[in-house]
Protein backbone atom coordinates (compact mmCIF):
# COMPACT_ATOMS: atom_id res chain seq x y z
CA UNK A 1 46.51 -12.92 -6.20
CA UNK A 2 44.41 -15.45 -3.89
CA UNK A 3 46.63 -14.49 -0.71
CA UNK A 4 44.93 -11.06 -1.29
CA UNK A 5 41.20 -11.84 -1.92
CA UNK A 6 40.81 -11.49 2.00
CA UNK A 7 42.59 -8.25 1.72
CA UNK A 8 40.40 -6.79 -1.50
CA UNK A 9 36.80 -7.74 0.41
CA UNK A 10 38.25 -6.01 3.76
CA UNK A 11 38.66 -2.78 1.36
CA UNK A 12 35.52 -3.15 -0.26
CA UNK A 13 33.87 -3.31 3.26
CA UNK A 14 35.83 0.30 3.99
CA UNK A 15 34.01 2.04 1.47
CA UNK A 16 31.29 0.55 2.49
CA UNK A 17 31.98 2.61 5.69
CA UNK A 18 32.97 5.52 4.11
CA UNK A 19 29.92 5.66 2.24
CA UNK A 20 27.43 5.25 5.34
CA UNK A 21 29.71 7.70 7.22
CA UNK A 22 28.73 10.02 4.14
CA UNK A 23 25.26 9.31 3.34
CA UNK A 24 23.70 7.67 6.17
CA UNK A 25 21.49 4.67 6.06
CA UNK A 26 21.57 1.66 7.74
CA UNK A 27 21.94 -0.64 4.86
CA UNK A 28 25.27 0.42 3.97
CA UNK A 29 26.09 -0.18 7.71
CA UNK A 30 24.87 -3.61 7.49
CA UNK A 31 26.42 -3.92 4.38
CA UNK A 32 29.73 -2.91 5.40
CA UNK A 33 30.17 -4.72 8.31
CA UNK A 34 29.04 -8.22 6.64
CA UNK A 35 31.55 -8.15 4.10
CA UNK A 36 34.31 -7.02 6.45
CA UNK A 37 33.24 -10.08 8.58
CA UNK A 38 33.42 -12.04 5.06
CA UNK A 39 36.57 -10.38 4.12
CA UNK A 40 37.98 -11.50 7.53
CA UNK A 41 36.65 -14.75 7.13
CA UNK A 42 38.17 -15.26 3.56
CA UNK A 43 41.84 -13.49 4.82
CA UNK A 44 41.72 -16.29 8.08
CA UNK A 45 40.88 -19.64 6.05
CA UNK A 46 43.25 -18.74 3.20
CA UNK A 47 46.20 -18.02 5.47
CA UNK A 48 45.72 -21.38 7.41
CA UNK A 49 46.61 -23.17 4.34
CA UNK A 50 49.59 -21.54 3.55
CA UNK A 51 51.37 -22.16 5.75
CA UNK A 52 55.16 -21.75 5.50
């Protein structure tokens, strides 16, 4: 399950998206595009230490 943590923020930060795409704002912009950086982050440092 902790190989896809990066993977489960990166989705969160989609809907984000999808909601300022639907209702406008700019916080859930911002919103969205900090926790994909988070969620990109998260996916980058957890793959470095598995490594095969």
């Amino acid at each position: 399950m902790k190989q896809y943590l990066g993977t489960i923020i990166i989705l969160v930060g989609v809907l984000c998206l999808i909601l300022h795409a639907s209702m406008g704002g700019n916080a859930t912009l911002w919103a969205g595009i900090i926790i994909e950086i988070i969620g990109l982050g998260v996916h980058i440092v957890i793959n470095k230490q598995r490594k095969f």
